[in-house]
PDB file of N, CA and C in Angstrom:
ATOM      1  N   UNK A   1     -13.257 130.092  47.852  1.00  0.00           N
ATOM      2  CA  UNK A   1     -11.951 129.545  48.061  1.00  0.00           C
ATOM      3  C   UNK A   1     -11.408 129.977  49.418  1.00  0.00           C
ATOM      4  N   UNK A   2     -10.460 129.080  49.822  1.00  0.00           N
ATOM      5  CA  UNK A   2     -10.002 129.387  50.907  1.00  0.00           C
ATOM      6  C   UNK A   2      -8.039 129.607  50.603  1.00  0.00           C
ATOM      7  N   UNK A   3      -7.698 130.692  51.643  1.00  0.00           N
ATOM      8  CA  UNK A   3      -5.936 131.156  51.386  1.00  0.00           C
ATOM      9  C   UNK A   3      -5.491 131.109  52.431  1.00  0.00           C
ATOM     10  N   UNK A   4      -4.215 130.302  52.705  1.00  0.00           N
ATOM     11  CA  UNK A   4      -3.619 129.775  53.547  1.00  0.00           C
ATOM     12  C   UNK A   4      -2.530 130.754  53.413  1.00  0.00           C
ATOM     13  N   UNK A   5      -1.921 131.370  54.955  1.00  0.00           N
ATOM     14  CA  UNK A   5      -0.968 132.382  54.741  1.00  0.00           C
ATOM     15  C   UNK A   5       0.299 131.445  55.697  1.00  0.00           C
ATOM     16  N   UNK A   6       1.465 131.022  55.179  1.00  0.00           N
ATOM     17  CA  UNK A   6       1.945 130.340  56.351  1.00  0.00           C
ATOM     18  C   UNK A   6       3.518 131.866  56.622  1.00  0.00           C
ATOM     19  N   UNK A   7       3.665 131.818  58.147  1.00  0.00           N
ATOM     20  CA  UNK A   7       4.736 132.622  58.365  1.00  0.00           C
ATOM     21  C   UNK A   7       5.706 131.889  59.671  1.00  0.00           C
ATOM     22  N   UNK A   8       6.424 132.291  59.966  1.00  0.00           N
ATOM     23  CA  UNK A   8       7.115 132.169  60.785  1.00  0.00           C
ATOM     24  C   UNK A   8       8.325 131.599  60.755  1.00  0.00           C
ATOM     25  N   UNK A   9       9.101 131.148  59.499  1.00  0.00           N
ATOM     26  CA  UNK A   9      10.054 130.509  58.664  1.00  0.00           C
ATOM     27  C   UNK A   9      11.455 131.233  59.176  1.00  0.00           C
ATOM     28  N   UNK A  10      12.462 130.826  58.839  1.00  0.00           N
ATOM     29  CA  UNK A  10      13.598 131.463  58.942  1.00  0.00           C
ATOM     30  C   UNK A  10      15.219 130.833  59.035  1.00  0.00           C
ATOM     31  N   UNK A  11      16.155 131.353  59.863  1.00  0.00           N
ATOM     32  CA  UNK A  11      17.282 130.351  59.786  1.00  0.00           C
ATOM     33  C   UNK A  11      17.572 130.118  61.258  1.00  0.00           C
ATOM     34  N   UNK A  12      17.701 129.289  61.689  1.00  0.00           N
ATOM     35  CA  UNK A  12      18.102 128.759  63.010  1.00  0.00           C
ATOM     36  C   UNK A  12      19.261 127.965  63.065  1.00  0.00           C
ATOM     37  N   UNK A  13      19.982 127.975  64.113  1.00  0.00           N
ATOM     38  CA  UNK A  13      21.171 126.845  64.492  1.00  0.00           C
ATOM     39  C   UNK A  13      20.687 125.532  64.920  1.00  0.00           C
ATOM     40  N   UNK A  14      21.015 124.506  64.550  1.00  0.00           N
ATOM     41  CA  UNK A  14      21.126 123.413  65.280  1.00  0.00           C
ATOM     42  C   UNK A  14      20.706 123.077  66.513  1.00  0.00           C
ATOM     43  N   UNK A  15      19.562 122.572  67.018  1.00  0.00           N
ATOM     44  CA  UNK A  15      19.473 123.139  68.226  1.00  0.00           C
ATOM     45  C   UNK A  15      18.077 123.589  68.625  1.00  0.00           C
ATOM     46  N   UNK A  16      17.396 124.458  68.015  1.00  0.00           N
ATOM     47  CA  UNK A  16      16.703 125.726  68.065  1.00  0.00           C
ATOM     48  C   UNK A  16      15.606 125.545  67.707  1.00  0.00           C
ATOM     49  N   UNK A  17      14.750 126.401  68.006  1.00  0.00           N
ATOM     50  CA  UNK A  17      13.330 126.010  67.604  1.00  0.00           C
ATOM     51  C   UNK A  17      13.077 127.586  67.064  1.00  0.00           C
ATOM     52  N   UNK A  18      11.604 126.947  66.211  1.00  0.00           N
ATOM     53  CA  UNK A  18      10.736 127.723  65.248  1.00  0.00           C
ATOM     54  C   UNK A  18       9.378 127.149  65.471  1.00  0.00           C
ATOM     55  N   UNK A  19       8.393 128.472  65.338  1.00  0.00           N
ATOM     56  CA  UNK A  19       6.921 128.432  65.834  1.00  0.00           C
ATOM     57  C   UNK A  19       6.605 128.706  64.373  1.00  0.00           C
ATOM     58  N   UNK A  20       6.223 128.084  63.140  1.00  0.00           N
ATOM     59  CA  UNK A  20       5.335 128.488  62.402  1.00  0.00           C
ATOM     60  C   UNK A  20       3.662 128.429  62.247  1.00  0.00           C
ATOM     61  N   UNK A  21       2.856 129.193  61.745  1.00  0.00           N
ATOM     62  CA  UNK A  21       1.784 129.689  61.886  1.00  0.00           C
ATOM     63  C   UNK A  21       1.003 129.485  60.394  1.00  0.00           C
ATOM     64  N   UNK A  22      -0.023 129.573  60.246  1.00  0.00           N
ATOM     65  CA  UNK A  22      -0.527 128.999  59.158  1.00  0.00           C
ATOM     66  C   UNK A  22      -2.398 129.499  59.008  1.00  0.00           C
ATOM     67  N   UNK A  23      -2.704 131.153  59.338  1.00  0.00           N
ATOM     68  CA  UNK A  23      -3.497 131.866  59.253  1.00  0.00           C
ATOM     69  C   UNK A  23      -4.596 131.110  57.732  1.00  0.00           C
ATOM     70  N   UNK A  24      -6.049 131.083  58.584  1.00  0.00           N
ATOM     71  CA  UNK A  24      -6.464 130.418  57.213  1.00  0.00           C
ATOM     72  C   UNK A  24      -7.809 131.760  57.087  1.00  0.00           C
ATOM     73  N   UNK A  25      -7.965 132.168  56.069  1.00  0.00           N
ATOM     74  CA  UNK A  25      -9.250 133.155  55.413  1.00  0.00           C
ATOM     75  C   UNK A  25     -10.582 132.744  56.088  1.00  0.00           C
ATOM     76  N   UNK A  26     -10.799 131.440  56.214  1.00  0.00           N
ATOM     77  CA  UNK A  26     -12.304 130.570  56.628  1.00  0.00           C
ATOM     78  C   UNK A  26     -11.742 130.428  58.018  1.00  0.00           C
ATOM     79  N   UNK A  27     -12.833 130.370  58.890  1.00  0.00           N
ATOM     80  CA  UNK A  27     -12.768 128.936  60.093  1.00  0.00           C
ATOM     81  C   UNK A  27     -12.568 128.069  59.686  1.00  0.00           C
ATOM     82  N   UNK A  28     -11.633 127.571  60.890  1.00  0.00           N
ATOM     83  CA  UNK A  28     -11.316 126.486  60.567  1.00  0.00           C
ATOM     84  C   UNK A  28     -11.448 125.092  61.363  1.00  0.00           C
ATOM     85  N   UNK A  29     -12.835 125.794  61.552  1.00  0.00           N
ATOM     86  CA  UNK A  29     -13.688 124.425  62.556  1.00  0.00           C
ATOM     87  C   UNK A  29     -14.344 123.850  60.979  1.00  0.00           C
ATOM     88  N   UNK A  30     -14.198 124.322  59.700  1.00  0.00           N
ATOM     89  CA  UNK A  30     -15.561 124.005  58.700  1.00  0.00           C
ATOM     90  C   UNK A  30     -14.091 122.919  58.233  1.00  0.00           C
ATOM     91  N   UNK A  31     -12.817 122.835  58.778  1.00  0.00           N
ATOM     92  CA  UNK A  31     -11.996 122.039  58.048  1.00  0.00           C
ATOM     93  C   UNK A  31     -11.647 120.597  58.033  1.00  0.00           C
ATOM     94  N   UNK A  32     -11.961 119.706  57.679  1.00  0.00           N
ATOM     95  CA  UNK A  32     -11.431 118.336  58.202  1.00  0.00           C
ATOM     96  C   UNK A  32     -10.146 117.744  58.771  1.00  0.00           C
ATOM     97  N   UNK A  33      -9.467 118.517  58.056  1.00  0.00           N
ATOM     98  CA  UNK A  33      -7.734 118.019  58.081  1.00  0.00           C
ATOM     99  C   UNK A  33      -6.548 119.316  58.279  1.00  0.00           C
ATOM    100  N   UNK A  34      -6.098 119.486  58.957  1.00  0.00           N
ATOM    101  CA  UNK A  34      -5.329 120.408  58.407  1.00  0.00           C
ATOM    102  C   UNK A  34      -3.879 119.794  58.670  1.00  0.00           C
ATOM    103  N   UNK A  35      -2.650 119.962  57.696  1.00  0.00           N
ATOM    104  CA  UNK A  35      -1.538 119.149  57.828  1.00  0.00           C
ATOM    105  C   UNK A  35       0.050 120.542  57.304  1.00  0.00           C
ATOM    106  N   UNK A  36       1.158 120.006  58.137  1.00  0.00           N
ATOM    107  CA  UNK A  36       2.029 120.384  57.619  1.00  0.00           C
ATOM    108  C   UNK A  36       2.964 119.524  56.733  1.00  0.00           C
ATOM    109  N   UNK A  37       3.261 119.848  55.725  1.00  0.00           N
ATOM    110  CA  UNK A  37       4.324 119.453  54.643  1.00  0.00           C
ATOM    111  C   UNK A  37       5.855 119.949  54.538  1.00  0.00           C
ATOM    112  N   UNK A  38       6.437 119.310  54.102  1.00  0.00           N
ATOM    113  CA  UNK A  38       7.837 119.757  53.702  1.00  0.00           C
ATOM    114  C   UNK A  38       8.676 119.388  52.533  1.00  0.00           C
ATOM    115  N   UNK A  39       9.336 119.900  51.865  1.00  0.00           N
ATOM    116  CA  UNK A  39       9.956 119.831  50.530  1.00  0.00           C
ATOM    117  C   UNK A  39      11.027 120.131  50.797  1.00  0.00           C
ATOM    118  N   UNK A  40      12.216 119.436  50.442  1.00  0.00           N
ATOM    119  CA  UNK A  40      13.616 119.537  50.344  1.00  0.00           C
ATOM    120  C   UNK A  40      14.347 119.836  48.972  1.00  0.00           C
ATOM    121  N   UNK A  41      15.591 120.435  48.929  1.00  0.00           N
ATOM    122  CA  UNK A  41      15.594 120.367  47.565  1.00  0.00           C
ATOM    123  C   UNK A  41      16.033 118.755  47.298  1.00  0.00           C
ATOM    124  N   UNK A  42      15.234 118.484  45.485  1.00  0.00           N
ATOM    125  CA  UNK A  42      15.951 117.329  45.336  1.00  0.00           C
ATOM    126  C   UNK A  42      15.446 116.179  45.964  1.00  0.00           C
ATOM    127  N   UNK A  43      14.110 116.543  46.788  1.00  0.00           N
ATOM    128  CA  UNK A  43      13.684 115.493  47.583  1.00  0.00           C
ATOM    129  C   UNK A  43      11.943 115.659  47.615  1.00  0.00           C
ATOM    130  N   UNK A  44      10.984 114.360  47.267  1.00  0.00           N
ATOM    131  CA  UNK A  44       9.674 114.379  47.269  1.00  0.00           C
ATOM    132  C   UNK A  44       9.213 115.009  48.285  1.00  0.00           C
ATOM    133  N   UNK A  45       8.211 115.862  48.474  1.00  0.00           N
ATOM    134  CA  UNK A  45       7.726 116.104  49.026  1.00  0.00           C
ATOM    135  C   UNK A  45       7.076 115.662  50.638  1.00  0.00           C
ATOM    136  N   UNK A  46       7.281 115.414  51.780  1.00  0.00           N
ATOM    137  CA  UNK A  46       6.693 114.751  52.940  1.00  0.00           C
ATOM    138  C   UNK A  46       5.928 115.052  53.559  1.00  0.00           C
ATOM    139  N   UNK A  47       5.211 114.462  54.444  1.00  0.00           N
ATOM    140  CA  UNK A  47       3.745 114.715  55.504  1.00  0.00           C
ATOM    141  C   UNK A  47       4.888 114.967  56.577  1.00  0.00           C
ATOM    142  N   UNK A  48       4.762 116.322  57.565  1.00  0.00           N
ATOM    143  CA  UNK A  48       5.711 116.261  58.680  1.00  0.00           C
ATOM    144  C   UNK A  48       4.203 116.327  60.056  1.00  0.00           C
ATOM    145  N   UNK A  49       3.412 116.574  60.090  1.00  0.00           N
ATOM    146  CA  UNK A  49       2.097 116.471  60.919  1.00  0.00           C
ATOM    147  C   UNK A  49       1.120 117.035  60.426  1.00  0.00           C
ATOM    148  N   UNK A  50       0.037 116.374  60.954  1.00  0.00           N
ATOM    149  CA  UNK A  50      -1.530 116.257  60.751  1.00  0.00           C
ATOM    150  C   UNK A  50      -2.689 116.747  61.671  1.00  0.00           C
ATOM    151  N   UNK A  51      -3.685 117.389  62.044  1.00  0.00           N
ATOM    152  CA  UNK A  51      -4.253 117.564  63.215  1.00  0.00           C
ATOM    153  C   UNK A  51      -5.683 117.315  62.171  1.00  0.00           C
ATOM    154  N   UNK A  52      -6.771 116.388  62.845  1.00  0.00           N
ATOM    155  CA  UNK A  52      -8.291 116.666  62.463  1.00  0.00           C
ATOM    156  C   UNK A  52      -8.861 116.938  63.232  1.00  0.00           C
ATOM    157  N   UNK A  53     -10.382 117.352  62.741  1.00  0.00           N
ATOM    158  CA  UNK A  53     -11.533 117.988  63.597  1.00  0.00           C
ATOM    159  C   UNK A  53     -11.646 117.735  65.020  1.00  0.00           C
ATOM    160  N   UNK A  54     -10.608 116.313  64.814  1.00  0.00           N
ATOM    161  CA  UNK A  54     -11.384 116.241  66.479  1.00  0.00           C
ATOM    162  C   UNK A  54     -10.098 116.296  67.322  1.00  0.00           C
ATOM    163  N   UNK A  55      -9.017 117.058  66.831  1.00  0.00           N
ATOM    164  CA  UNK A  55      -7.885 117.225  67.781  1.00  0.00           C
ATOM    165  C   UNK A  55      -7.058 115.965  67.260  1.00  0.00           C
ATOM    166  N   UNK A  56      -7.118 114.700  66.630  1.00  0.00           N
ATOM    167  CA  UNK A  56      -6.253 113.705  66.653  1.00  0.00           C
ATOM    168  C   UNK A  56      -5.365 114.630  66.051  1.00  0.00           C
ATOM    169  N   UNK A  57      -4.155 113.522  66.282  1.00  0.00           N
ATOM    170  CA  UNK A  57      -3.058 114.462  65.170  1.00  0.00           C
ATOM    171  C   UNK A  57      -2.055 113.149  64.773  1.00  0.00           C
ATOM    172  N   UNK A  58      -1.402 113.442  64.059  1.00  0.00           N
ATOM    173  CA  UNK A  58      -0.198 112.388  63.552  1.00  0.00           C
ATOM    174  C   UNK A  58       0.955 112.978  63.208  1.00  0.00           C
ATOM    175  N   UNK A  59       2.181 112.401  63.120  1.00  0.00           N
ATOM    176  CA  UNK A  59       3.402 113.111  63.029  1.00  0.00           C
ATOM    177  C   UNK A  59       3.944 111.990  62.353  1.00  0.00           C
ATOM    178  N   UNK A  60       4.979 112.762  61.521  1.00  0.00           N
ATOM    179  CA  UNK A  60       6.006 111.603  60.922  1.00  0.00           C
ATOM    180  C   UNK A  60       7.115 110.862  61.824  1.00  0.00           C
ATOM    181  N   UNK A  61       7.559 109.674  61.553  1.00  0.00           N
ATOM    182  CA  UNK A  61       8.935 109.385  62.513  1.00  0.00           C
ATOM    183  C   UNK A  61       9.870 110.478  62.839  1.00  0.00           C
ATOM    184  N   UNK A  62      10.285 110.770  62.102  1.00  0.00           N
ATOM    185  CA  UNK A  62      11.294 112.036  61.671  1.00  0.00           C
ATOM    186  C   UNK A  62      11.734 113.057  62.585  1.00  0.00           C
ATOM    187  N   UNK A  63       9.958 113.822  62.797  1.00  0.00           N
ATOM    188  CA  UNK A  63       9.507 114.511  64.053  1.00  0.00           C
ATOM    189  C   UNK A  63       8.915 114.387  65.480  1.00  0.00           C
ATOM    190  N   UNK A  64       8.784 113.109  65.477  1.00  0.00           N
ATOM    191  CA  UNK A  64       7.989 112.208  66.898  1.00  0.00           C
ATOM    192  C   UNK A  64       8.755 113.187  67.948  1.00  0.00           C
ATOM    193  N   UNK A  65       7.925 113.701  68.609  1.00  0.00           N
ATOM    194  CA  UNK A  65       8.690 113.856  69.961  1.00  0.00           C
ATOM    195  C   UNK A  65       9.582 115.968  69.816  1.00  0.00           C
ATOM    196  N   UNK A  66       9.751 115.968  68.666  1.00  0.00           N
ATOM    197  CA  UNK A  66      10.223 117.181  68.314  1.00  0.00           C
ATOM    198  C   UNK A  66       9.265 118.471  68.041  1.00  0.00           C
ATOM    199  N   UNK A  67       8.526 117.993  67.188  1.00  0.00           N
ATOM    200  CA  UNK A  67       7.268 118.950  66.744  1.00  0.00           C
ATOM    201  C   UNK A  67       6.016 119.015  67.098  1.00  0.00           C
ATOM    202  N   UNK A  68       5.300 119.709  67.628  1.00  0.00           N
ATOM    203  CA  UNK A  68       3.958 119.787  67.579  1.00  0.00           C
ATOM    204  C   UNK A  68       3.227 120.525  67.143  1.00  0.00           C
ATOM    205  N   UNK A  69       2.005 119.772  66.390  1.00  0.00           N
ATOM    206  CA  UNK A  69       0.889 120.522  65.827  1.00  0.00           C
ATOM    207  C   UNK A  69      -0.285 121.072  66.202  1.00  0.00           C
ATOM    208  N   UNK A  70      -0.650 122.213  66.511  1.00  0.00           N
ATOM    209  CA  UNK A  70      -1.671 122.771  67.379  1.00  0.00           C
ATOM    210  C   UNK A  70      -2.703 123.659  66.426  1.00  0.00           C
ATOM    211  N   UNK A  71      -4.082 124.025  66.793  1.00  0.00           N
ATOM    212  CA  UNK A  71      -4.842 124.866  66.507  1.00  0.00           C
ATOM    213  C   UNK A  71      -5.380 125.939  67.051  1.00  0.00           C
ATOM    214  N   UNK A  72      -6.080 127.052  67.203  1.00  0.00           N
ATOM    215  CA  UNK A  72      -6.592 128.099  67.518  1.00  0.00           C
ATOM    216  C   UNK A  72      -7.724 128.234  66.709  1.00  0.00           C
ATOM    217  N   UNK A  73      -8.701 128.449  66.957  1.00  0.00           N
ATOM    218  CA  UNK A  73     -10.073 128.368  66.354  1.00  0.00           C
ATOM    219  C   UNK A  73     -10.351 129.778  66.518  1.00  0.00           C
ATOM    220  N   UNK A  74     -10.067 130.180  67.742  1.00  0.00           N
ATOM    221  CA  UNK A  74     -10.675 131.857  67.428  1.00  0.00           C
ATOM    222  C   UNK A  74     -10.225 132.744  66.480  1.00  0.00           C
ATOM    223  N   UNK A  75      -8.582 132.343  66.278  1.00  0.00           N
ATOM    224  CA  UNK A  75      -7.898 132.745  65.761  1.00  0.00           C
ATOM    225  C   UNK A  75      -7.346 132.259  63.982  1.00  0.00           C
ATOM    226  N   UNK A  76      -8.564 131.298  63.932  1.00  0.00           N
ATOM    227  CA  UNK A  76      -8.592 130.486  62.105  1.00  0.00           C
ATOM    228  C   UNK A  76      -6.609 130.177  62.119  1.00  0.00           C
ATOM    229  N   UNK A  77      -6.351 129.638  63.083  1.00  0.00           N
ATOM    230  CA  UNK A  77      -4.404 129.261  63.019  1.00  0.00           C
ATOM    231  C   UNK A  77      -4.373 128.119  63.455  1.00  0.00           C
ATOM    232  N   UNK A  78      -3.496 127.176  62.350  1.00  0.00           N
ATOM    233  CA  UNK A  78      -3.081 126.332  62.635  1.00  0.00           C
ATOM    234  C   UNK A  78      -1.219 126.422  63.369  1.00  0.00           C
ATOM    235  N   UNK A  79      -0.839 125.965  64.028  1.00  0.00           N
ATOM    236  CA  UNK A  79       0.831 126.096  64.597  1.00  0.00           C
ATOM    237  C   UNK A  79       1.715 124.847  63.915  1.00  0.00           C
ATOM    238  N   UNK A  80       2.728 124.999  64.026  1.00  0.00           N
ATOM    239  CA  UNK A  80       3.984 123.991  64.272  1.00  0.00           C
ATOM    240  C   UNK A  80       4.646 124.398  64.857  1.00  0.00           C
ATOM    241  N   UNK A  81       5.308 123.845  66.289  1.00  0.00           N
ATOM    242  CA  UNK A  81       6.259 124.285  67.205  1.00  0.00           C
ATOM    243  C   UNK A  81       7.154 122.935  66.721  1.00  0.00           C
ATOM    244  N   UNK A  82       8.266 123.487  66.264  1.00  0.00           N
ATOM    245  CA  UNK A  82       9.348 122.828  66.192  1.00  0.00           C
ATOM    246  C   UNK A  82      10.695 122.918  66.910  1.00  0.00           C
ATOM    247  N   UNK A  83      11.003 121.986  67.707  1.00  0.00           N
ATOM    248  CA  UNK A  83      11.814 122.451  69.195  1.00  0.00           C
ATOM    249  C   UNK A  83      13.084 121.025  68.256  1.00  0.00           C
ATOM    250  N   UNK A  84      14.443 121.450  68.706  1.00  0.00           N
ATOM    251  CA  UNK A  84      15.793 120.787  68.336  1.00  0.00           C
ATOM    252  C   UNK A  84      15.733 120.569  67.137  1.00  0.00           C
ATOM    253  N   UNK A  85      15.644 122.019  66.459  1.00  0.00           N
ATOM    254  CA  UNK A  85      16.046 121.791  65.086  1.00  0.00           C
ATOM    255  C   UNK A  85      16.859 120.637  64.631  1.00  0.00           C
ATOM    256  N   UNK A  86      16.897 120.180  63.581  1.00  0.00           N
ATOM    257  CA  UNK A  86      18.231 119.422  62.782  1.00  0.00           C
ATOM    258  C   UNK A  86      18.504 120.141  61.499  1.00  0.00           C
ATOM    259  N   UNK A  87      19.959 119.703  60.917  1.00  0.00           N
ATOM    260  CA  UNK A  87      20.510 120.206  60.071  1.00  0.00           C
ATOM    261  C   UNK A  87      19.150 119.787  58.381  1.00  0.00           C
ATOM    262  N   UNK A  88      18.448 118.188  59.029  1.00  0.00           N
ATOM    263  CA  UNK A  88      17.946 117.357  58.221  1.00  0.00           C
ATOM    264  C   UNK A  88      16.172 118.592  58.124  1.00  0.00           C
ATOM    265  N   UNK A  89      16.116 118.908  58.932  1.00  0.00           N
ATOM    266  CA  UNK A  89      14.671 119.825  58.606  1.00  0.00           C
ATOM    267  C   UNK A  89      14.723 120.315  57.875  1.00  0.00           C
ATOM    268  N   UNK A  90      15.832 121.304  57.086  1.00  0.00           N
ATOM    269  CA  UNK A  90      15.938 122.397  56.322  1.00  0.00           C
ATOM    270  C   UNK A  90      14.766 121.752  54.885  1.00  0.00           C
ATOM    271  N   UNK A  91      13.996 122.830  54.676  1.00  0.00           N
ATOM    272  CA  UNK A  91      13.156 122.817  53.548  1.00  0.00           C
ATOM    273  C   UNK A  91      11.528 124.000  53.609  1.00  0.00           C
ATOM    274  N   UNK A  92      11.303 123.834  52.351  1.00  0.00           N
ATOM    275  CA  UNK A  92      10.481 124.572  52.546  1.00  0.00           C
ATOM    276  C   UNK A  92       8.454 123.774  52.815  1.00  0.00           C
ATOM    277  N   UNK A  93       8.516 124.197  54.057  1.00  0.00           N
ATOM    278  CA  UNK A  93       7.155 124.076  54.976  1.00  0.00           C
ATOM    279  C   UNK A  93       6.225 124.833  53.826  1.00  0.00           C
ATOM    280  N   UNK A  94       4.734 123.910  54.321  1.00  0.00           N
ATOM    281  CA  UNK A  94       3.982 124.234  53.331  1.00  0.00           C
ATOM    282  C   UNK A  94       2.224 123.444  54.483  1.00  0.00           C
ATOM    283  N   UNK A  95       1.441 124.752  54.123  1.00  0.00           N
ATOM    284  CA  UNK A  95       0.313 124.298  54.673  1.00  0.00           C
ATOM    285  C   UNK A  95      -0.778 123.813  54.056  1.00  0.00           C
ATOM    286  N   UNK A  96      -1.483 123.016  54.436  1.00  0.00           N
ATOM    287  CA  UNK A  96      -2.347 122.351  53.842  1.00  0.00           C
ATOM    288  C   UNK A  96      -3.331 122.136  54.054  1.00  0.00           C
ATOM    289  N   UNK A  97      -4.944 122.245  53.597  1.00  0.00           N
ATOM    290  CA  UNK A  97      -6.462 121.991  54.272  1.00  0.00           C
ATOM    291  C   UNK A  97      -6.981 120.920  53.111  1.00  0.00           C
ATOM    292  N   UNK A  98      -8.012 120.212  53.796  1.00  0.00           N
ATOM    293  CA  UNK A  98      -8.900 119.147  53.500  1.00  0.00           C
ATOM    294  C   UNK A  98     -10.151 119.797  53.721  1.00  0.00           C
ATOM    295  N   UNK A  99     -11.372 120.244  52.924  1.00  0.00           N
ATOM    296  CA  UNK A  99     -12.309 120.461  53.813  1.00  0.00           C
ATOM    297  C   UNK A  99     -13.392 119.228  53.475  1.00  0.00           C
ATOM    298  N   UNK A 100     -14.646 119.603  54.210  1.00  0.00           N
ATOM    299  CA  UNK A 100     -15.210 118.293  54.036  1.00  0.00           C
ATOM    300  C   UNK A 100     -16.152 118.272  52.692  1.00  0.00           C
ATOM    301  N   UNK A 101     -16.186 117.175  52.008  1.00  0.00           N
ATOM    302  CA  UNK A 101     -16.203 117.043  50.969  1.00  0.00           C
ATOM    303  C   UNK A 101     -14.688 116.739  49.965  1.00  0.00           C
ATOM    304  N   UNK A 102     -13.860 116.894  50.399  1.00  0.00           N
ATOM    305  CA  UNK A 102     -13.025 116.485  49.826  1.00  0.00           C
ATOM    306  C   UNK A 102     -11.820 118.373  49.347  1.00  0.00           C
ATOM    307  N   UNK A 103     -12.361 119.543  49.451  1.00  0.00           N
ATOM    308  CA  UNK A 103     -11.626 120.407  48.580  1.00  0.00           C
ATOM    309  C   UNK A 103     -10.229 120.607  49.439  1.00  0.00           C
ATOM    310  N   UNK A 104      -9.442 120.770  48.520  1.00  0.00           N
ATOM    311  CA  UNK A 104      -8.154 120.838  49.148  1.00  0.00           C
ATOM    312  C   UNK A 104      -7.239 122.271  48.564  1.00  0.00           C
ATOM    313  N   UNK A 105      -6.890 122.551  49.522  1.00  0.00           N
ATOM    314  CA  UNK A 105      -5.795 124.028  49.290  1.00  0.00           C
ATOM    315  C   UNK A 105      -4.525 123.982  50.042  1.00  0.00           C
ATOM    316  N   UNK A 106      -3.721 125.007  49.563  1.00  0.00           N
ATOM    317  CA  UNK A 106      -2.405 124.788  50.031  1.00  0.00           C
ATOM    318  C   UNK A 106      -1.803 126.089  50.124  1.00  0.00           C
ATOM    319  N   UNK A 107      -0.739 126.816  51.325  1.00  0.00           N
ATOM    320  CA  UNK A 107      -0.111 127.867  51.302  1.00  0.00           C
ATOM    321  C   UNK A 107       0.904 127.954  50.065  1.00  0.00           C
ATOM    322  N   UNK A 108       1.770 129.141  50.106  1.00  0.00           N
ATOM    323  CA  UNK A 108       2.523 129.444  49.418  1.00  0.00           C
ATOM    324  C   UNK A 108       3.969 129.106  49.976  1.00  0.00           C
ATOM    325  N   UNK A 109       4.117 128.432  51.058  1.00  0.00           N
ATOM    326  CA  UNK A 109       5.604 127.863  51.384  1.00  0.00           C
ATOM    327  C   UNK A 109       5.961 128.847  52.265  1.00  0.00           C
ATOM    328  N   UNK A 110       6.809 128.616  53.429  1.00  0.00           N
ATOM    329  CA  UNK A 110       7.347 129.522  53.946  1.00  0.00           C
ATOM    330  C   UNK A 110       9.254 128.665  54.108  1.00  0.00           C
ATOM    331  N   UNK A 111      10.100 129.254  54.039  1.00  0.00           N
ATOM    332  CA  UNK A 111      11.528 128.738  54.210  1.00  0.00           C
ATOM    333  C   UNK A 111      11.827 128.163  55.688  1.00  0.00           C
ATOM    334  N   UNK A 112      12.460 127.180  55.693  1.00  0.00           N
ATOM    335  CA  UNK A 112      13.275 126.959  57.394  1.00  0.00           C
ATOM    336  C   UNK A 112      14.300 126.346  57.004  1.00  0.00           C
ATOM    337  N   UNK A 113      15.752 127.165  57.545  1.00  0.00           N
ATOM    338  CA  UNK A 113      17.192 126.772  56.904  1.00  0.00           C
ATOM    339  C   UNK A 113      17.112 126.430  58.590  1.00  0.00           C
ATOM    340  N   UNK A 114      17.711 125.121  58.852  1.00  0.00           N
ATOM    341  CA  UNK A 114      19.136 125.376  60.006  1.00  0.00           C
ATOM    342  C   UNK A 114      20.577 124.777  59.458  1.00  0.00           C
ATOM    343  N   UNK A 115      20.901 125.933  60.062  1.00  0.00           N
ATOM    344  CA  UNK A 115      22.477 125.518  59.804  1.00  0.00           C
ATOM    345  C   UNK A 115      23.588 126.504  60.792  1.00  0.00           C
ATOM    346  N   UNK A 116      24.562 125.737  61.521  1.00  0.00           N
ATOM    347  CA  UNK A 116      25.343 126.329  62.029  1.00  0.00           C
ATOM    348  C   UNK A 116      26.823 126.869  61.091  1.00  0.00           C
TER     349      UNK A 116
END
């Protein structure tokens, strides 16, 4: 099995950015997909970005232009740099792997409040 540690969560103003991190147990060159999620309260679950093996990546409308999703291979880390917070981000981030063959795992959530 593979354990996804995600950190870097917290409360920010309006405005502001947050670097979360998303440490995986395996390399994560053996991964197909790796994606960030988000959960609101009261609200389904969403895809907020995507990065695969070969660097593509995808982002939701939401975040176009705001967030980016990056990797580190030496370092088994996936990133989210999230730059001009909104009040609308607040939820709890959640990491996610695909490997090939299909197995899929998921962190334990990390929090991101903004609010002024």
């Amino acid at each position: 099995q593979v354990q996804l540690v995600e950190s870097g969560g917290g409360l920010v103003q309006p405005g502001g950015s947050l670097r979360l991190s998303c440490a995986a147990s395996r390399s994560i060159s053996s991964i197909a997909v790796m994606g960030w999620y988000r959960q609101a309260p009261g609200k389904q679950r969403e895809l907020v970005a995507r990065i695969g093996s070969s660097g593509s990546t995808t982002y939701a409308d939401s975040v176009k232009g705001r967030f980016t999703i990056s990797r580190d291979t030496a370092k088994n880390t996936v990133y989210l740099q999230m730059n001009s917070l909104k009040p609308e981000d607040t939820a709890v981030y959640y990491c996610n792997s695909i490997h090939w063959g299909g197995t899929e795992y998921w962190g334990q959530g990390t929090q991101v409040t903004v609010s002024s």
